[in-house]
N, C-alpha and C. Protein backbone atom coordinates (compact mmCIF):
# COMPACT_ATOMS: atom_id res chain seq x y z
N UNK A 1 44.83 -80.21 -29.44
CA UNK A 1 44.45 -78.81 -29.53
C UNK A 1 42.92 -78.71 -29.65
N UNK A 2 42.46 -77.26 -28.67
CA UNK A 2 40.71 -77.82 -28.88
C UNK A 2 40.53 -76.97 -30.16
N UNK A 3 38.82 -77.75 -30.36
CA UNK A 3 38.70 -77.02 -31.85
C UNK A 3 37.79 -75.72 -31.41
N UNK A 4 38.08 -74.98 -32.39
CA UNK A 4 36.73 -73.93 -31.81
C UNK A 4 36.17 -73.66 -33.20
N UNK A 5 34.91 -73.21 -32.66
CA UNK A 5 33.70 -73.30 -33.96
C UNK A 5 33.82 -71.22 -34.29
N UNK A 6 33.53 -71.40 -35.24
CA UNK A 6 33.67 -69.42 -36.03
C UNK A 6 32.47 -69.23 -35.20
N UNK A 7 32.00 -68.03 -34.87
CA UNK A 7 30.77 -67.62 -34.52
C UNK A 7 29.64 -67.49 -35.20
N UNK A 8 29.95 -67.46 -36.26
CA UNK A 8 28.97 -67.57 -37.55
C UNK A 8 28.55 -68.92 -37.65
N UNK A 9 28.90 -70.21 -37.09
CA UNK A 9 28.27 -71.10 -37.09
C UNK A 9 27.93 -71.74 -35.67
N UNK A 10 28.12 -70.72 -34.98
CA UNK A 10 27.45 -71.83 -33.63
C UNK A 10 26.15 -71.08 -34.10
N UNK A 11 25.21 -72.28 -33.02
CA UNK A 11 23.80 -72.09 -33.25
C UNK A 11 23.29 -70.83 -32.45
N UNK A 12 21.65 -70.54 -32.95
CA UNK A 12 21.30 -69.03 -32.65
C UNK A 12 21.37 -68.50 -30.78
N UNK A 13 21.04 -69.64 -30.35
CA UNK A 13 20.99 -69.49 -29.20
C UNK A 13 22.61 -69.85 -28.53
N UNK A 14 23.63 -69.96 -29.05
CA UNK A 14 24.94 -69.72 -28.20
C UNK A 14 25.15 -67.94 -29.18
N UNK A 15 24.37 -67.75 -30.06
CA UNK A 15 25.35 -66.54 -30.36
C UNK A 15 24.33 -65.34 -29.62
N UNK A 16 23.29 -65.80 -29.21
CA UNK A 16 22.59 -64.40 -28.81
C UNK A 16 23.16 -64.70 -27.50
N UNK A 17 23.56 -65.68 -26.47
CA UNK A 17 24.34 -65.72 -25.46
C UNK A 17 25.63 -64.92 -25.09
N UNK A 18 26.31 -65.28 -26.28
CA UNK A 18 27.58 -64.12 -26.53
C UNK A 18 27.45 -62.70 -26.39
N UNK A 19 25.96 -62.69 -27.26
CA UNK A 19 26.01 -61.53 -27.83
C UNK A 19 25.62 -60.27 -26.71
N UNK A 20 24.85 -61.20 -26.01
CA UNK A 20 24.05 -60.50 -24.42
C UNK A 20 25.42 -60.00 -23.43
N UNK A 21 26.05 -60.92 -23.76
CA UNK A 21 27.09 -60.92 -22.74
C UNK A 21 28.48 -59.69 -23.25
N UNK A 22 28.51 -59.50 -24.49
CA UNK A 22 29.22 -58.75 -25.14
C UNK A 22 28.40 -57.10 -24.70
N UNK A 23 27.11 -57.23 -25.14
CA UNK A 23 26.39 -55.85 -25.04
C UNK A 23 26.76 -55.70 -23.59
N UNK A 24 26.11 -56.48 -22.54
CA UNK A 24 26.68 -56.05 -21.19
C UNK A 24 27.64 -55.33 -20.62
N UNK A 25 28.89 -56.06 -21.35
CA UNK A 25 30.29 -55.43 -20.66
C UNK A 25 30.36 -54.04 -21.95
N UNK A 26 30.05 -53.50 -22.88
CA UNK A 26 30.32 -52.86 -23.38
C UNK A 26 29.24 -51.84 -22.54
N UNK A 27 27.97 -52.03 -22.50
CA UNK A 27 27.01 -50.99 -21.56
C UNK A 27 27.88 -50.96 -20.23
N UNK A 28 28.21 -52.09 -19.37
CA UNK A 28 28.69 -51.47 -17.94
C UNK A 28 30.18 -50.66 -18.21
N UNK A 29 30.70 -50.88 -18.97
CA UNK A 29 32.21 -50.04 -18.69
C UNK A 29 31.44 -48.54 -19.73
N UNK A 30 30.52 -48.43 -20.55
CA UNK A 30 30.23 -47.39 -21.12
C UNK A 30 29.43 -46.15 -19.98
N UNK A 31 28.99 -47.18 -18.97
CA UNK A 31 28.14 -46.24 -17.69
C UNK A 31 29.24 -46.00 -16.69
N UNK A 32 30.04 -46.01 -16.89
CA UNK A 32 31.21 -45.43 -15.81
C UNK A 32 31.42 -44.24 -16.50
N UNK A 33 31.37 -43.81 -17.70
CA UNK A 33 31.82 -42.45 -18.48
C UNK A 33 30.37 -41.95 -18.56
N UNK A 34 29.45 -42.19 -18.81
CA UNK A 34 28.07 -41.60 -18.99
C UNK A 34 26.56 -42.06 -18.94
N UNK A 35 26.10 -41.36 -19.05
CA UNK A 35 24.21 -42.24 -18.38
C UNK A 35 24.10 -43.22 -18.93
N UNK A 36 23.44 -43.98 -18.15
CA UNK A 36 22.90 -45.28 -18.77
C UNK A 36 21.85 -45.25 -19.74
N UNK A 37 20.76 -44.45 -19.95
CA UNK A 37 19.93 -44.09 -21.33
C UNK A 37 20.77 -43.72 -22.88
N UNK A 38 21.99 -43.08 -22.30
CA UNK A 38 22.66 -42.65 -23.24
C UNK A 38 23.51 -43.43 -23.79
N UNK A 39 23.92 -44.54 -23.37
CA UNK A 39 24.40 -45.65 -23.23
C UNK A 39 23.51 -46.72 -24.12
N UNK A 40 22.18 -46.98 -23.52
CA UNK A 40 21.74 -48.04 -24.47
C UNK A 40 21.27 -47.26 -25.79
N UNK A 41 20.90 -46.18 -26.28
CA UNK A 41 21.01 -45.30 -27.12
C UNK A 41 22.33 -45.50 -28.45
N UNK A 42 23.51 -45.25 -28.07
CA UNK A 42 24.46 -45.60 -28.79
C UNK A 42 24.55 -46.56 -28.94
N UNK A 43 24.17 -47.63 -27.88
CA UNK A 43 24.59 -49.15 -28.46
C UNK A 43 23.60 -49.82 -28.93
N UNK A 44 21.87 -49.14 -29.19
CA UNK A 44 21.24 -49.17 -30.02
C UNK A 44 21.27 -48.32 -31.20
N UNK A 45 22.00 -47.59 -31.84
CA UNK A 45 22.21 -46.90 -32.99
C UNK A 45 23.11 -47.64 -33.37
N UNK A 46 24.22 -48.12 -32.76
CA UNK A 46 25.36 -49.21 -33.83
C UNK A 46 24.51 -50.54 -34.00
N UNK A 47 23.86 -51.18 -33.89
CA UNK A 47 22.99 -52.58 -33.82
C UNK A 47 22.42 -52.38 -34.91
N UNK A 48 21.27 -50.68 -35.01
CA UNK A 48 20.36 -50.34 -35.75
C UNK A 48 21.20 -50.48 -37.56
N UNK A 49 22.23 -49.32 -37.30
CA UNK A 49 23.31 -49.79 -38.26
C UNK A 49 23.80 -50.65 -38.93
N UNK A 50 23.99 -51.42 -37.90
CA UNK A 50 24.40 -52.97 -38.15
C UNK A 50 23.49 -53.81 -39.08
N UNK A 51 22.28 -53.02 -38.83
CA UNK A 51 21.63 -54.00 -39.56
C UNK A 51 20.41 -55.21 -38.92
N UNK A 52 20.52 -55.11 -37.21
CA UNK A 52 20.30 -55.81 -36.51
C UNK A 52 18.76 -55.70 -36.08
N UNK A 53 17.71 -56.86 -36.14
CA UNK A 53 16.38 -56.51 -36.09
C UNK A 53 15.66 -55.80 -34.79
N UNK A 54 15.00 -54.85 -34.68
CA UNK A 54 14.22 -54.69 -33.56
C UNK A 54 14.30 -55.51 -32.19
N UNK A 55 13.62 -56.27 -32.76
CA UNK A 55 13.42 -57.04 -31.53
C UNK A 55 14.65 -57.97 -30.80
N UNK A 56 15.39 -57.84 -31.38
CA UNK A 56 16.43 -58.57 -31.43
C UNK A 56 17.27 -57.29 -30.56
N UNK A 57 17.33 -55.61 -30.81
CA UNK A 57 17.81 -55.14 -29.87
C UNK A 57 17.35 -54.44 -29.09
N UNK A 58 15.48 -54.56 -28.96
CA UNK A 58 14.92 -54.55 -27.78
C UNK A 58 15.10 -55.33 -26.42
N UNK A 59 15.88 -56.56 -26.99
CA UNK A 59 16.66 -57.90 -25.94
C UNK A 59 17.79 -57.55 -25.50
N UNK A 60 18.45 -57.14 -26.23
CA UNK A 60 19.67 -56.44 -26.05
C UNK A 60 19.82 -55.26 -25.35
N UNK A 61 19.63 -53.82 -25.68
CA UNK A 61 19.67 -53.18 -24.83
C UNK A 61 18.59 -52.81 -23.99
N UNK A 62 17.24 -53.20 -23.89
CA UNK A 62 16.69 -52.93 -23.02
C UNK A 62 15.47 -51.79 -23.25
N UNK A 63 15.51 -51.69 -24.62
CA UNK A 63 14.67 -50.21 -24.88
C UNK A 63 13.46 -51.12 -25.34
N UNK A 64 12.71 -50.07 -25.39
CA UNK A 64 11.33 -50.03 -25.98
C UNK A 64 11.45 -50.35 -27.59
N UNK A 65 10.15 -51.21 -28.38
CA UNK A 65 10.07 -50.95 -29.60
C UNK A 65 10.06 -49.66 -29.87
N UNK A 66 9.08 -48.53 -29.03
CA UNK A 66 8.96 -47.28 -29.61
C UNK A 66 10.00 -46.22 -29.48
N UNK A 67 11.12 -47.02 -28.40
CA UNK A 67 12.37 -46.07 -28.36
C UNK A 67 13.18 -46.22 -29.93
N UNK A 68 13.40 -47.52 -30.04
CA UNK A 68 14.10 -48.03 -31.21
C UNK A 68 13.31 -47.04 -32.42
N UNK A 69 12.17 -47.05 -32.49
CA UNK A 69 11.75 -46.35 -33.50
C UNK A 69 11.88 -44.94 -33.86
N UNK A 70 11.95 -44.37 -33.11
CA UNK A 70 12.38 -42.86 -32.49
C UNK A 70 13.36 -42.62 -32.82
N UNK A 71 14.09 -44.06 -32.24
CA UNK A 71 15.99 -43.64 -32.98
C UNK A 71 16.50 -43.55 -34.40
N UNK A 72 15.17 -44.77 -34.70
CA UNK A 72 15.27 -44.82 -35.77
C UNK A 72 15.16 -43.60 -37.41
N UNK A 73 14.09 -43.22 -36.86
CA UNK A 73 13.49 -42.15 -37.39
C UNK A 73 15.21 -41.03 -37.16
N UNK A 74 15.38 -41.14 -35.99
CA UNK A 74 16.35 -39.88 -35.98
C UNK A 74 17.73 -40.04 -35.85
N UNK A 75 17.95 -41.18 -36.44
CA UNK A 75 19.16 -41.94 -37.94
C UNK A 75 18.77 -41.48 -39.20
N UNK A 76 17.37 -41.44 -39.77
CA UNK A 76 17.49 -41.64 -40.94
C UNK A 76 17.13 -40.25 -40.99
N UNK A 77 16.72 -39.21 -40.27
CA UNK A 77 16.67 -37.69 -40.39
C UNK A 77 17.94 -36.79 -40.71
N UNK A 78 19.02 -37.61 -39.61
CA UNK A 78 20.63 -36.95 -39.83
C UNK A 78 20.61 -36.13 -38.59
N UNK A 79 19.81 -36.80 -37.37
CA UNK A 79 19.28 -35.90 -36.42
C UNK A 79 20.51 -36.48 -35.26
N UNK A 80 21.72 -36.91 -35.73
CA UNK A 80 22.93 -37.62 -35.08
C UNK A 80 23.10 -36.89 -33.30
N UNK A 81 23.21 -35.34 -33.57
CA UNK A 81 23.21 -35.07 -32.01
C UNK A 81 22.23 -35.35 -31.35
N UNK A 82 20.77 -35.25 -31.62
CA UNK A 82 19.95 -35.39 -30.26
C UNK A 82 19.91 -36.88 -30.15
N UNK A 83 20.97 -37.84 -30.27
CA UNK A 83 21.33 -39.25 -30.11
C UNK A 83 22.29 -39.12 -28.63
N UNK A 84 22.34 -37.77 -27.97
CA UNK A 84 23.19 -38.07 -27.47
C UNK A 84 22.39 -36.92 -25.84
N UNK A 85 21.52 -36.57 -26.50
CA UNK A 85 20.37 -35.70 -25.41
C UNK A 85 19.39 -36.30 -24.70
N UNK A 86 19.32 -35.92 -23.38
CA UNK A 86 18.22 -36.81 -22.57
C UNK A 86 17.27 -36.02 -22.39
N UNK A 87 15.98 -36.52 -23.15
CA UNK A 87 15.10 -34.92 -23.07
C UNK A 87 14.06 -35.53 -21.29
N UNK A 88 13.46 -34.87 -20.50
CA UNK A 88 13.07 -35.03 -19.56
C UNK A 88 11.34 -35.73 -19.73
N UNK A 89 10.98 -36.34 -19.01
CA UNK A 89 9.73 -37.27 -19.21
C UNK A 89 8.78 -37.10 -19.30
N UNK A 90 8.21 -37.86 -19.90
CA UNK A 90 6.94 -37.33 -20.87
C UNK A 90 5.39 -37.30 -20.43
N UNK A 91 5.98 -37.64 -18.75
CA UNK A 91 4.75 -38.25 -17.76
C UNK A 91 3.74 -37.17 -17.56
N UNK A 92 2.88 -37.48 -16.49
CA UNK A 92 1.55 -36.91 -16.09
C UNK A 92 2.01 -35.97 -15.41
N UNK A 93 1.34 -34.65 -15.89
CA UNK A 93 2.11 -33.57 -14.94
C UNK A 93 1.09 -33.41 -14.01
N UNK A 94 1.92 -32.32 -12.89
CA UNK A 94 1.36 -32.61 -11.42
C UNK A 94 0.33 -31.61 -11.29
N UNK A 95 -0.47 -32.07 -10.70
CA UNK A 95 -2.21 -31.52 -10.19
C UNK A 95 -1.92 -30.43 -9.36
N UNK A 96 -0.84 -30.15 -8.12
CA UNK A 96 -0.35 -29.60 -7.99
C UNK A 96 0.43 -27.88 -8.11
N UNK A 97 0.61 -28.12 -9.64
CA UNK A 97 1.93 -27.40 -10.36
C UNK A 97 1.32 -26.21 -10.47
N UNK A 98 0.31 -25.40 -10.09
CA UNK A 98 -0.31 -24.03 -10.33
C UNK A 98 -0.02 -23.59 -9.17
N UNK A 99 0.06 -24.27 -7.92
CA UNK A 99 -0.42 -23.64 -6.79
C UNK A 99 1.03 -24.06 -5.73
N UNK A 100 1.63 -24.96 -6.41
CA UNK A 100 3.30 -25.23 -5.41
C UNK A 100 3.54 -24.21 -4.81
N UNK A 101 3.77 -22.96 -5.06
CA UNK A 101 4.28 -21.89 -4.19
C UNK A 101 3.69 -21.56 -2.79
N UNK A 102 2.13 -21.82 -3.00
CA UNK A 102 0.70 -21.36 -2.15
C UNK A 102 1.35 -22.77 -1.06
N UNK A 103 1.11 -24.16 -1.67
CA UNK A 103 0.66 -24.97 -0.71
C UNK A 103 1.75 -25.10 0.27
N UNK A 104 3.34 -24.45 -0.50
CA UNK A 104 4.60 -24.55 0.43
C UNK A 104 4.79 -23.50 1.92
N UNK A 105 3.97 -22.14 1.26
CA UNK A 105 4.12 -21.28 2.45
C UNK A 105 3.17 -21.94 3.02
N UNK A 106 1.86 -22.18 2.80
CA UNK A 106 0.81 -22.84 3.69
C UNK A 106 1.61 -23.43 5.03
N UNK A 107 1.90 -24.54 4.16
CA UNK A 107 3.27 -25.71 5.30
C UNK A 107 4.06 -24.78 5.74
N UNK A 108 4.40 -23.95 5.50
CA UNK A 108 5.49 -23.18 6.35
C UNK A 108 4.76 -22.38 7.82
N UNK A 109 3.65 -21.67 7.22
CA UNK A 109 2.93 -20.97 8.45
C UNK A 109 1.87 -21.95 9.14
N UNK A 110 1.53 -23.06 8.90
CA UNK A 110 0.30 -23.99 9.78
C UNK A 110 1.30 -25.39 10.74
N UNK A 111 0.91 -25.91 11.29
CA UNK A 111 1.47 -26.63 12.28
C UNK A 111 0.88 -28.18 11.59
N UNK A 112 1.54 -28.53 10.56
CA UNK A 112 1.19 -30.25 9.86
C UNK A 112 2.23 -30.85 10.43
N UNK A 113 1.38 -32.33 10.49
CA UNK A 113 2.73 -32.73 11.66
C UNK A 113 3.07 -34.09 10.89
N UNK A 114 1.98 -34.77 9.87
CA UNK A 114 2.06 -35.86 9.01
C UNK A 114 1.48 -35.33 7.45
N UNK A 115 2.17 -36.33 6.51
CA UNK A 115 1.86 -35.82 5.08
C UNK A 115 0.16 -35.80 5.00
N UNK A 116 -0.26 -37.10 5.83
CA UNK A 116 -1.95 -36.81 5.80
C UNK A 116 -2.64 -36.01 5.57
N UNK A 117 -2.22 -34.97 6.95
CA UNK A 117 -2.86 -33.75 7.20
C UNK A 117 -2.70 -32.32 6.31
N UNK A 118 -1.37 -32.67 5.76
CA UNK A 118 -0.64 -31.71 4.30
C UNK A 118 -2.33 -31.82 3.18
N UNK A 119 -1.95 -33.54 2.64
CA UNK A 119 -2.94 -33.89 1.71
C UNK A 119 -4.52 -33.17 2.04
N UNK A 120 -4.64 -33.19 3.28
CA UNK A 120 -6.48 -33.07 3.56
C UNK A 120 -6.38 -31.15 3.21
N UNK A 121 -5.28 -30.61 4.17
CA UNK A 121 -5.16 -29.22 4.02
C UNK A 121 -5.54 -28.89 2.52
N UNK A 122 -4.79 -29.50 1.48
CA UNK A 122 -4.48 -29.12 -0.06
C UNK A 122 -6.01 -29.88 -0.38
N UNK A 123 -6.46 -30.43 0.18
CA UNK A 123 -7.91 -30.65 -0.80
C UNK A 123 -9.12 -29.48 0.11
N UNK A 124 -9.05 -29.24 1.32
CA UNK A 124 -9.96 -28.47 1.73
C UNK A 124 -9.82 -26.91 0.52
N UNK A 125 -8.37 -26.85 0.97
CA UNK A 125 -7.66 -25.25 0.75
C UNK A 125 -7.93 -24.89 -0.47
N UNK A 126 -7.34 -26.25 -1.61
CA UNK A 126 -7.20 -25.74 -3.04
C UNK A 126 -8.10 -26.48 -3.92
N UNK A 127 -8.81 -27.45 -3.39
CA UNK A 127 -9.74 -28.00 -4.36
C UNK A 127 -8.75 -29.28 -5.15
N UNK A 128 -8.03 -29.48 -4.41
CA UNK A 128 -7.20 -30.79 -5.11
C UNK A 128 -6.87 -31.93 -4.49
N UNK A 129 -7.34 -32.90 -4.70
CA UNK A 129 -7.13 -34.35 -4.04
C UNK A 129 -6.40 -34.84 -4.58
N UNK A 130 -4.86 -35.15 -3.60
CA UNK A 130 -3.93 -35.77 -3.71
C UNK A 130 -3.71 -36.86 -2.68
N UNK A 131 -2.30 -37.82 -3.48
CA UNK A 131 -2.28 -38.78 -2.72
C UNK A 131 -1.07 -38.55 -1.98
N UNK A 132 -1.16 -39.73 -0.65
CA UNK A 132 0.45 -39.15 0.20
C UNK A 132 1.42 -39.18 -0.98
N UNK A 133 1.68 -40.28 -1.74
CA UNK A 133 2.90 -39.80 -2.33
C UNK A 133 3.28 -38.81 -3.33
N UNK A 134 1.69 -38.28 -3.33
CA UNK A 134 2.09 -37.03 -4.07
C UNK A 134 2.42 -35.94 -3.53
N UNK A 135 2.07 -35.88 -2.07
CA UNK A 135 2.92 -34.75 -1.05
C UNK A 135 3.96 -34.93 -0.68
N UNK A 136 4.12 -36.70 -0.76
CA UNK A 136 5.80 -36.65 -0.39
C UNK A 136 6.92 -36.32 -1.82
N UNK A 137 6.53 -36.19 -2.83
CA UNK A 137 7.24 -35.63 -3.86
C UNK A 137 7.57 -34.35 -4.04
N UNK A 138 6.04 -33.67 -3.56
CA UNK A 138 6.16 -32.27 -3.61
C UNK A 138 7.32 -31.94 -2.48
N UNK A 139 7.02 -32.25 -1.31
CA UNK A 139 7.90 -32.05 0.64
C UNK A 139 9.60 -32.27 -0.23
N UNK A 140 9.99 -33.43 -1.01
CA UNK A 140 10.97 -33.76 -1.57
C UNK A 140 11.43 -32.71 -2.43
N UNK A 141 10.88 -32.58 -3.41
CA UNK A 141 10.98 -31.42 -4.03
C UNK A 141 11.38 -29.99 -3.87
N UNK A 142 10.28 -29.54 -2.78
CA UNK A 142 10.71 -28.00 -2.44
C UNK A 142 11.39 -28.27 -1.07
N UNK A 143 12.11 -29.36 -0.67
CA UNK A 143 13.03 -29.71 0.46
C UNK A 143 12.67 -29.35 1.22
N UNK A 144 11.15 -29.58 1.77
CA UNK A 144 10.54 -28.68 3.27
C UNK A 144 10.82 -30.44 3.95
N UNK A 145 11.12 -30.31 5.45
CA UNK A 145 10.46 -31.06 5.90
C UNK A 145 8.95 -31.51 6.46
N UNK A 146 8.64 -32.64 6.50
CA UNK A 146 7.38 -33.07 7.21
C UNK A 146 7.27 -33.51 8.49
């Protein structure tokens, strides 16, 4: 009969093996029911719970120290629902965003035939130098074609 060792005593590196492999299948069958942010979220709040160090489930699920901390903070607030809210990103907003309406009819009434010529239009027109992929976000966006 084979022997098998408790998990509590195999060494650190077969149990963080397990342990990777455990978080995995619990994140992939958890992203068939709901987002994947929301996902490593919960399965960083039970870890956090658990007792389990930072960095240890920055390896694990994939988040940031400063996500973990965030969560953390809003565990120990009692802030339990917005554990379960995806608030939208915190990025560089667009150079753009005053004048979207202007630069879309523009494209609608002038004859642009490449995003190039979009970009040069919007820096003559509005005083804003953009890059192609920032016209191809905008074209994406307000679903015009180019």
């Amino acid at each position: 009969m084979e022997q098998r060792k408790h998990f509590n005593k195999l060494n650190a590196e077969e149990r963080k093996t397990i342990s990777l492999k455990v978080v995995k299948a619990i994140s992939s069958y958890l992203q068939l029911f709901i987002s994947p942010i929301i996902v490593r979220r919960i399965i960083s709040a039970l870890l956090i719970i658990a007792g389990v160090h930072s960095d240890s489930i920055t390896e694990l699920t994939g988040m940031s120290e400063r996500g973990i901390r965030d969560l953390k903070n809003q565990l120990m607030n009692d802030n339990i629902q917005d554990l379960f809210e995806v608030k939208s990103g915190r990025g560089r907003k667009s150079k753009v965003k005053d004048v979207e309406a202007q630069i879309v009819d523009e494209i609608e009434k002038g004859n642009y035939q490449t995003q190039q010529q979009i970009a040069d239009m919007i820096h003559e027109k509005f005083g804003i130098p953009v890059s192609l992929m920032a016209v191809s976000r905008l074209l994406k966006k307000t679903r015009s074609a180019s």
